[in-house]
Protein backbone atom coordinates (compact mmCIF):
# COMPACT_ATOMS: atom_id res chain seq x y z
CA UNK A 1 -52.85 -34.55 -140.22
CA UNK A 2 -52.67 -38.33 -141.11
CA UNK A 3 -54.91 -37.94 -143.59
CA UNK A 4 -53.55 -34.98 -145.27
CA UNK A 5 -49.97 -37.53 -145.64
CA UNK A 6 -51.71 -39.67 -146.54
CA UNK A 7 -52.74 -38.03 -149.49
CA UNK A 8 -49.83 -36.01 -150.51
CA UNK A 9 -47.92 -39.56 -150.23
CA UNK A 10 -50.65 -40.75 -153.00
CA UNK A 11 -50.27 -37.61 -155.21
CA UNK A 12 -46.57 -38.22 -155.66
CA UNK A 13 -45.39 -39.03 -158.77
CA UNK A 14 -44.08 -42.32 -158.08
CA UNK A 15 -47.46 -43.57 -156.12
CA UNK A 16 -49.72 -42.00 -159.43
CA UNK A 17 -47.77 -43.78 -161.35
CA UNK A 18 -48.84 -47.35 -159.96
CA UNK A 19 -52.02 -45.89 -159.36
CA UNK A 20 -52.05 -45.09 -163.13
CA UNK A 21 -50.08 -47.09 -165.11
CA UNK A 22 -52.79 -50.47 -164.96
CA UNK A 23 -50.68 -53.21 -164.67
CA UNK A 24 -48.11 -51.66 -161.99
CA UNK A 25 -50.61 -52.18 -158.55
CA UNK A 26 -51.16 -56.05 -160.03
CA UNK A 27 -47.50 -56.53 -160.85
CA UNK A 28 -46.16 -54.76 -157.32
CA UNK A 29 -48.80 -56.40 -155.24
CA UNK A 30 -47.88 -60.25 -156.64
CA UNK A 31 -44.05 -59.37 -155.93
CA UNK A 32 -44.86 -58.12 -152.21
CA UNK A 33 -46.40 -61.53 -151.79
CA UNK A 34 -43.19 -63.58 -153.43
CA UNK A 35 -41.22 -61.44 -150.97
CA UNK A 36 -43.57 -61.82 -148.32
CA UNK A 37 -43.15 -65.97 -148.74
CA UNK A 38 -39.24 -65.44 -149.02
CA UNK A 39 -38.81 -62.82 -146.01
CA UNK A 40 -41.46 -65.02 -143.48
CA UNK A 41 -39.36 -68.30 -144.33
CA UNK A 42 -36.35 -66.68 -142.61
CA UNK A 43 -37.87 -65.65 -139.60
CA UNK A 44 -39.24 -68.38 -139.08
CA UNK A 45 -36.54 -70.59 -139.23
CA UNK A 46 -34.69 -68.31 -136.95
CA UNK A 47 -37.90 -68.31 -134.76
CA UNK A 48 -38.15 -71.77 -135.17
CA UNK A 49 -34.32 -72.53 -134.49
CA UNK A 50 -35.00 -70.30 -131.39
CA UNK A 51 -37.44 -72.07 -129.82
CA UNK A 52 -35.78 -75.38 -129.96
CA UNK A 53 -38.45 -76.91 -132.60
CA UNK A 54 -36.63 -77.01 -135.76
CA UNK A 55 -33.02 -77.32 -137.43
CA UNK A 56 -31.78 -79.02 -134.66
CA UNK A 57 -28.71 -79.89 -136.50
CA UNK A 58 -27.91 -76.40 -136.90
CA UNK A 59 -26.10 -74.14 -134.71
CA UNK A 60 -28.09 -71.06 -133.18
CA UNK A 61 -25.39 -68.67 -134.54
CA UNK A 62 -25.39 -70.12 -138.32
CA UNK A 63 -29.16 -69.77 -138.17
CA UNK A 64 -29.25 -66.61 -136.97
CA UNK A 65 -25.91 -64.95 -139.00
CA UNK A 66 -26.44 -66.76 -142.22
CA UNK A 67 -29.91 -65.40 -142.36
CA UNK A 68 -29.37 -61.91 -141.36
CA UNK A 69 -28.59 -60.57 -144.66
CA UNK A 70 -31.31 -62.33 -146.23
CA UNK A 71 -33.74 -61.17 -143.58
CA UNK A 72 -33.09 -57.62 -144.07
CA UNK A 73 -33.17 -57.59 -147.97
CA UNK A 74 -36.31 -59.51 -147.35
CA UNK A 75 -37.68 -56.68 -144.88
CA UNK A 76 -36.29 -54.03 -147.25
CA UNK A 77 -38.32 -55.55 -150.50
CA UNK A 78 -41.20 -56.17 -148.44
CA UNK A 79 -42.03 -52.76 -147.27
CA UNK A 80 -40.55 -51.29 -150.70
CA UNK A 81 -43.47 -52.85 -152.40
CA UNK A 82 -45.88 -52.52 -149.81
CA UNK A 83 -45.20 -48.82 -149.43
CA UNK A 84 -45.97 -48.40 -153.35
CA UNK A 85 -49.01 -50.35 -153.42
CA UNK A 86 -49.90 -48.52 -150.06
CA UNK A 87 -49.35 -45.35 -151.80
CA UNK A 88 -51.46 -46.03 -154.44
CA UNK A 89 -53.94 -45.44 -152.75
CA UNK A 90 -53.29 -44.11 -149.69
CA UNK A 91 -56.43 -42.53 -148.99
CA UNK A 92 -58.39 -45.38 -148.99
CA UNK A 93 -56.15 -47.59 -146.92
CA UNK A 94 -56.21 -44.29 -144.12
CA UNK A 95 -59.70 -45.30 -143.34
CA UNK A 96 -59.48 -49.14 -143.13
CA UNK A 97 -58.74 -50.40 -139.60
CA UNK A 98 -56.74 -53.54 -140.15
CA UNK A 99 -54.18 -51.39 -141.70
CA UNK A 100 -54.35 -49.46 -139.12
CA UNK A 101 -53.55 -52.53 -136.61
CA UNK A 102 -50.81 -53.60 -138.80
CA UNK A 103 -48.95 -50.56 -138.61
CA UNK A 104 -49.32 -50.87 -134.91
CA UNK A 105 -47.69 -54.66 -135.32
CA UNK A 106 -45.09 -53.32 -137.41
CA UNK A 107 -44.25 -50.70 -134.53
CA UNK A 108 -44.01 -53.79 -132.12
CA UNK A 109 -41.55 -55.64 -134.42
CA UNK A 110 -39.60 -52.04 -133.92
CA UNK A 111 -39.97 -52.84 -130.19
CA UNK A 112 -39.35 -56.46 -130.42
CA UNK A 113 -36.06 -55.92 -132.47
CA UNK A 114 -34.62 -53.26 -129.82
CA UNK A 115 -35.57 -55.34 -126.64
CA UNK A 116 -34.42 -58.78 -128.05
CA UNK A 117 -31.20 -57.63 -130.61
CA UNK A 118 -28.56 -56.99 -127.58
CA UNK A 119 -29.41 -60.27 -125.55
CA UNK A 120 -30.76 -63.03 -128.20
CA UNK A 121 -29.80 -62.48 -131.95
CA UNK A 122 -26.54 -60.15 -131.48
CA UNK A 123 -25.36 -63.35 -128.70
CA UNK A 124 -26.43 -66.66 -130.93
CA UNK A 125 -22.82 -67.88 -130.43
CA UNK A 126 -23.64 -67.76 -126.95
CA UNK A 127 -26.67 -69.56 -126.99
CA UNK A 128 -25.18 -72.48 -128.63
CA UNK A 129 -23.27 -73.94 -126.07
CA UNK A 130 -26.23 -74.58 -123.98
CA UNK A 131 -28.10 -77.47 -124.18
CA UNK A 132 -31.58 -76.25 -124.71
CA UNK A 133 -32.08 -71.95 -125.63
CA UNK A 134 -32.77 -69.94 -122.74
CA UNK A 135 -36.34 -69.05 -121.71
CA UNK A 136 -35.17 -64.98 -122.81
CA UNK A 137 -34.88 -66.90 -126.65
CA UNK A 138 -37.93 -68.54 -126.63
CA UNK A 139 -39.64 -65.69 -126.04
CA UNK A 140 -38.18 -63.81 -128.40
CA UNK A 141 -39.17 -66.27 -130.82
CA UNK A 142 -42.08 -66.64 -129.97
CA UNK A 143 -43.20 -63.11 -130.10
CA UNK A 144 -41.65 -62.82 -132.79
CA UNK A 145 -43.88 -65.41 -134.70
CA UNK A 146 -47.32 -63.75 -132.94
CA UNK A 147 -45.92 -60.40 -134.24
CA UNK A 148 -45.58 -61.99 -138.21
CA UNK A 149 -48.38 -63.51 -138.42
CA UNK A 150 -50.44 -60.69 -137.14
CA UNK A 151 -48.85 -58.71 -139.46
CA UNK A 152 -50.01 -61.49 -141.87
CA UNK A 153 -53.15 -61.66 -141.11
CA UNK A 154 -54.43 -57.91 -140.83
CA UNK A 155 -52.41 -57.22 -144.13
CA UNK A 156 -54.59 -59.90 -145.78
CA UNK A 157 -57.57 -58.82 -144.06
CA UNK A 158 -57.21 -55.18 -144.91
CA UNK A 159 -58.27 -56.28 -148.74
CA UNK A 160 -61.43 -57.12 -147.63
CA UNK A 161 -62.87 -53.48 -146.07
CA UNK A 162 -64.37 -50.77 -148.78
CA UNK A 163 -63.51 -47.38 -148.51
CA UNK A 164 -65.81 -44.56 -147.61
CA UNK A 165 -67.35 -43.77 -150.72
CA UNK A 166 -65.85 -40.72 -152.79
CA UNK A 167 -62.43 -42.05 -151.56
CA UNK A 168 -61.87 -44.33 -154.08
CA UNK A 169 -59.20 -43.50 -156.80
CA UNK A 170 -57.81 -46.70 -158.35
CA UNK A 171 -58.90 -48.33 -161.52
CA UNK A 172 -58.45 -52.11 -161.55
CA UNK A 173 -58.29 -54.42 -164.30
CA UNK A 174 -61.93 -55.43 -164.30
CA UNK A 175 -63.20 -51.66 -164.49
CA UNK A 176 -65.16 -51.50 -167.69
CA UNK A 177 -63.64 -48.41 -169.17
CA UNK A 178 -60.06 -49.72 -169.11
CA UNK A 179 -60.87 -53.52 -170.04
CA UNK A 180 -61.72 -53.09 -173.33
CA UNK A 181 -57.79 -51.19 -174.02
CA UNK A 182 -56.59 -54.37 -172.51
CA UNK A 183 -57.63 -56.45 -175.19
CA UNK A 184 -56.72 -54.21 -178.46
């Protein structure tokens, strides 16, 4: 069933097209990284805030409201771009298991958000008239920075696994039928 989304997600018009047009998976892939770098900079100062380590001089609650709206048009451009450049080749990414652990991170963060958002990051105003963040914040925080960086890390690592072979659908740059088009 998974893999049958899988590939109907990769057959859609949208998802062909950055599978088709050359230059879209190259172009999509180095903005989900710039996003990536812009998104993981707000959590973690908020983490970092959180925990006690960092911006000291700030309040809890500025931290934590002046980055909210950043965070989630972060989160939103993020996946946007890692959906398309996931769907350009969805089929191959079905079979590689760091994706697969990712996902399962992601679902965490989904977790994290609904344990933590009542009783850390919906109360910051709270938190900041104590003198050091409650043990509840911390590990929020914390988790929250395990969660990221696995995220991080099995999104990076998922690059690195080949597909079963007859799954692969994507032309790159460096494929010797479209190079020489490149140049003329």
């Amino acid at each position: 069933m998974l893999l049958s989304l899988a590939i109907w997600f990769q057959n859609t018009a949208l998802c062909a097209l950055v599978r088709d047009w050359p230059l879209a998976y190259p172009i999509i892939l180095t903005l989900h990284l710039i996003f990536i770098s812009l998104f993981a900079t707000t959590i973690l100062a908020t983490d970092l805030r959180l925990l006690g380590w960092g911006l000291r001089k700030y309040s809890i609650s500025d931290i934590v409201d002046q980055l909210r709206v950043p965070k989630r048009i972060g989160f939103v451009l993020v996946v946007t771009c890692g959906l398309l450049t996931l769907g350009s080749k969805a089929e191959e990414y079905y079979y590689n298991p760091y994706l697969r652990v990712k996902f399962l991170l992601l679902a965490l963060v989904g977790v994290h958000a609904l344990v933590f958002r009542g009783s850390v990051y919906n109360k910051a105003a709270e938190l900041d008239v104590l003198a050091e963040p409650p043990l509840r914040a911390k590990l929020a925080a914390g988790l929250s920075l395990l969660l990221w960086l696995g995220i991080a890390i099995m999104g990076r690592s998922a690059g690195y696994v080949y597909p079963p072979a007859g799954t692969h659908h994507f032309a790159t740059l460096f494929d010797s039928a479209f190079m020489p088009s490149l140049f003329l």
